[in-house]
Structure formats: structure tokens, C-alpha cells
C-alpha atoms as a PDB file:
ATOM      1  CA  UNK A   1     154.985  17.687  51.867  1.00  0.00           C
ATOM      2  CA  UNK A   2     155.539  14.990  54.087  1.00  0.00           C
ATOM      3  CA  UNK A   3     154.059  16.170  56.937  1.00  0.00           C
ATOM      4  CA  UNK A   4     150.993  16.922  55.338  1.00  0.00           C
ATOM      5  CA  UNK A   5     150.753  13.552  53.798  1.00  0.00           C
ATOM      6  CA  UNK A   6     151.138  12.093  56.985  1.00  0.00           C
ATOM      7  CA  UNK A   7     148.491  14.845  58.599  1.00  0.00           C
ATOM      8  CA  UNK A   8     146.053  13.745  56.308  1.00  0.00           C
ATOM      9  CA  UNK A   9     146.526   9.834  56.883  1.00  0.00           C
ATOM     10  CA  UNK A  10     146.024  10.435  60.890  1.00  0.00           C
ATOM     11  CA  UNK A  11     143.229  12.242  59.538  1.00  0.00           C
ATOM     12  CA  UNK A  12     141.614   9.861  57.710  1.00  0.00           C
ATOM     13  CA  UNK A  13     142.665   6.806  60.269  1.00  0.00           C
ATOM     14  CA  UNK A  14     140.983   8.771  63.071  1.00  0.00           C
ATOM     15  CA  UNK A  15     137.533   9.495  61.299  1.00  0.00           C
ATOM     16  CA  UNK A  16     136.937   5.524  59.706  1.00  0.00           C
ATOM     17  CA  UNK A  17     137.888   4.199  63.351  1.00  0.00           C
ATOM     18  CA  UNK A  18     135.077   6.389  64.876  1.00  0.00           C
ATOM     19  CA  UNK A  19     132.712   5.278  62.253  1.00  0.00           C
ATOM     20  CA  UNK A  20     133.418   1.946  62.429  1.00  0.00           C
ATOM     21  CA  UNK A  21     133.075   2.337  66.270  1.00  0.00           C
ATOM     22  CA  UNK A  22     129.681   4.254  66.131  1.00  0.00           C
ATOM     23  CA  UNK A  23     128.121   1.631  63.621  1.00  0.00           C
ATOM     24  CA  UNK A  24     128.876  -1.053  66.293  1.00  0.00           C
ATOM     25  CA  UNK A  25     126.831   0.608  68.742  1.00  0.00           C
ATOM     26  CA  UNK A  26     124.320  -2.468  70.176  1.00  0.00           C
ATOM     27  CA  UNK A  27     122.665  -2.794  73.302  1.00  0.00           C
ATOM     28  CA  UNK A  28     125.443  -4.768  74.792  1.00  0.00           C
ATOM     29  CA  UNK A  29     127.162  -1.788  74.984  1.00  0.00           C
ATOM     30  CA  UNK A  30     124.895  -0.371  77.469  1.00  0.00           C
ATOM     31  CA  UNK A  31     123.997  -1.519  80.958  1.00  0.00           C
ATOM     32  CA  UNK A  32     120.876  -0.323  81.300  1.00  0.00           C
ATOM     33  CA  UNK A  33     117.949   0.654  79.267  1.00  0.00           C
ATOM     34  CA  UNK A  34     118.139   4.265  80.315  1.00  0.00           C
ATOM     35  CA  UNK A  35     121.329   4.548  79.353  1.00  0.00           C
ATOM     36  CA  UNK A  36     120.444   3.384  75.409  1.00  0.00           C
ATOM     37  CA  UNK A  37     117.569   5.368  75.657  1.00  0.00           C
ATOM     38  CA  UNK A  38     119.463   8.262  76.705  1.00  0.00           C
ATOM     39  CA  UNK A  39     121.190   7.426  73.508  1.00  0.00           C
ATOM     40  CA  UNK A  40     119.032   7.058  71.152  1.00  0.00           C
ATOM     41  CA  UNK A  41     117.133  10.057  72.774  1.00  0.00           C
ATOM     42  CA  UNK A  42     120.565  12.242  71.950  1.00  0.00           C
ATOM     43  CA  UNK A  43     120.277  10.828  67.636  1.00  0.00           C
ATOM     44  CA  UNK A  44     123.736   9.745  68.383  1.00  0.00           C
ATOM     45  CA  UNK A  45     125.400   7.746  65.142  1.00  0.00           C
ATOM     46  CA  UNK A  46     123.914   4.244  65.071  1.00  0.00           C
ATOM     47  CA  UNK A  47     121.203   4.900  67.244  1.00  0.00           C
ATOM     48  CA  UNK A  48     118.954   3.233  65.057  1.00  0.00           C
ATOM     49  CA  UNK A  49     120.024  -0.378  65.533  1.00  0.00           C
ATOM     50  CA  UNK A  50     119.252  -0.002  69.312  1.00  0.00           C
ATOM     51  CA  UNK A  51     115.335   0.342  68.983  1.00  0.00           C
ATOM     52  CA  UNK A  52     115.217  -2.567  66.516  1.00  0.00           C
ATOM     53  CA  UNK A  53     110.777  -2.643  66.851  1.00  0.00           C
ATOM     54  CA  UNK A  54     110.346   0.974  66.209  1.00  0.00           C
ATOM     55  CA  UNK A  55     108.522   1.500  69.217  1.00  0.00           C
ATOM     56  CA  UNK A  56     110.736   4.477  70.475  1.00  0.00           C
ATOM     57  CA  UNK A  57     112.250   2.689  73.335  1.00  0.00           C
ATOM     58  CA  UNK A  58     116.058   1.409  73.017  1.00  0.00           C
ATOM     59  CA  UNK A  59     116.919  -1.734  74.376  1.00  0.00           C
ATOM     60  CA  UNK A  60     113.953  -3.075  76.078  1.00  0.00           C
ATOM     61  CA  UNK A  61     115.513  -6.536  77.308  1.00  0.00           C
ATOM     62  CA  UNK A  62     118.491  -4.608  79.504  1.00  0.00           C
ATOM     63  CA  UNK A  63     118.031  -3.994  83.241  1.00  0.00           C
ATOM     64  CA  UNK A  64     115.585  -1.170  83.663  1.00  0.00           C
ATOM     65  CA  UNK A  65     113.238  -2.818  80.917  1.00  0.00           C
ATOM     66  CA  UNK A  66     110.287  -1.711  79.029  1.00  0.00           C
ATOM     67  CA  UNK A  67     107.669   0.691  80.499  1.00  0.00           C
ATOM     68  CA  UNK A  68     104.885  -1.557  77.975  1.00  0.00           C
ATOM     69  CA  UNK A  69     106.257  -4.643  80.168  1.00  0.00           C
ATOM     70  CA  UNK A  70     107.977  -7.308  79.532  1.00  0.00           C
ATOM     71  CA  UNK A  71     106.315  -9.802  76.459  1.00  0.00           C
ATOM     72  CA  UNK A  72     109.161  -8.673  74.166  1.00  0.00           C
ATOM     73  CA  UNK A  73     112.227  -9.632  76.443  1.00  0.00           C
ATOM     74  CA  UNK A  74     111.165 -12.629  77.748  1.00  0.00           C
ATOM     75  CA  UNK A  75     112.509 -15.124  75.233  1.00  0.00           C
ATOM     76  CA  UNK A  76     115.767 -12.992  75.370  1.00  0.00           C
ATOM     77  CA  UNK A  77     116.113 -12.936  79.379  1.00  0.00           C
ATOM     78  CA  UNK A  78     115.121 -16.956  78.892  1.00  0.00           C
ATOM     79  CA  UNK A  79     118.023 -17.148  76.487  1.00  0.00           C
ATOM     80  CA  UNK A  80     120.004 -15.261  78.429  1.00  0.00           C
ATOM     81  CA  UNK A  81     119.965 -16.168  81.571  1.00  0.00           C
ATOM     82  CA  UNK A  82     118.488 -13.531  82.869  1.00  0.00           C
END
């Protein structure tokens, strides 16, 4: 009885850390713009926070950038630093 108690804690510890995890997905946690894409290409959880304009590309402001150019990043990159 004990064992499965403690089973079914583990369980339940392992799946709310990797939702909590994937729901923190954000385009700092990506390099590069093909990488996000990549992501949000795959439907992988929280992929919906990293195209934030709807325009079907992820992360337009990271390295590797936006193939409609730039206009969207630039007060970001100013921001930034970049």
C-alpha cells in the first residue's frame, strides 16, 4: 500500500513539473528563430505563446529573424541591445 502511494505521488510530481515546464516555454529559451520555429512547427506544448502576432513565424526578434523583415523586432533589438 505504501509503495503504491508513493508510486502515484512520483507520478503525479513528475507530470505537474513537465507542465509547468512546457507552459514556460518563451523565446528566451531558444537561440535562434529556427530553432522556435522548429518548435512551434512540431505543436509542441506551449507553442502558442512563441508566435505571439499570429503570423506563423515563432520568435521573429531572435538571431535568424523574420523572413517579412525586420519592422516588428526593431523596438525589441533597440531595447535589447541588440
Amino acid at each position: 500500500m505504501k509503495n503504491q502511494l508513493l508510486t502515484g505521488l512520483m507520478i503525479t510530481l513528475l507530470l505537474s513539473t513537465s507542465v509547468v515546464y512546457a507552459k514556460g516555454v518563451s523565446c528566451k529559451s531558444f537561440s535562434k528563430q529556427s530553432d522556435a520555429q522548429d518548435y512551434v512547427n512540431a505543436k509542441k506544448q506551449g507553442w502558442k505563446s512563441l508566435d505571439r502576432d499570429g503570423d506563423g513565424e515563432a520568435c521573429e526578434c531572435l538571431p535568424g529573424g523574420s523572413k517579412y523583415g525586420e519592422s516588428v523586432c526593431r523596438s525589441w533589438r533597440k531595447k535589447n541591445g541588440k
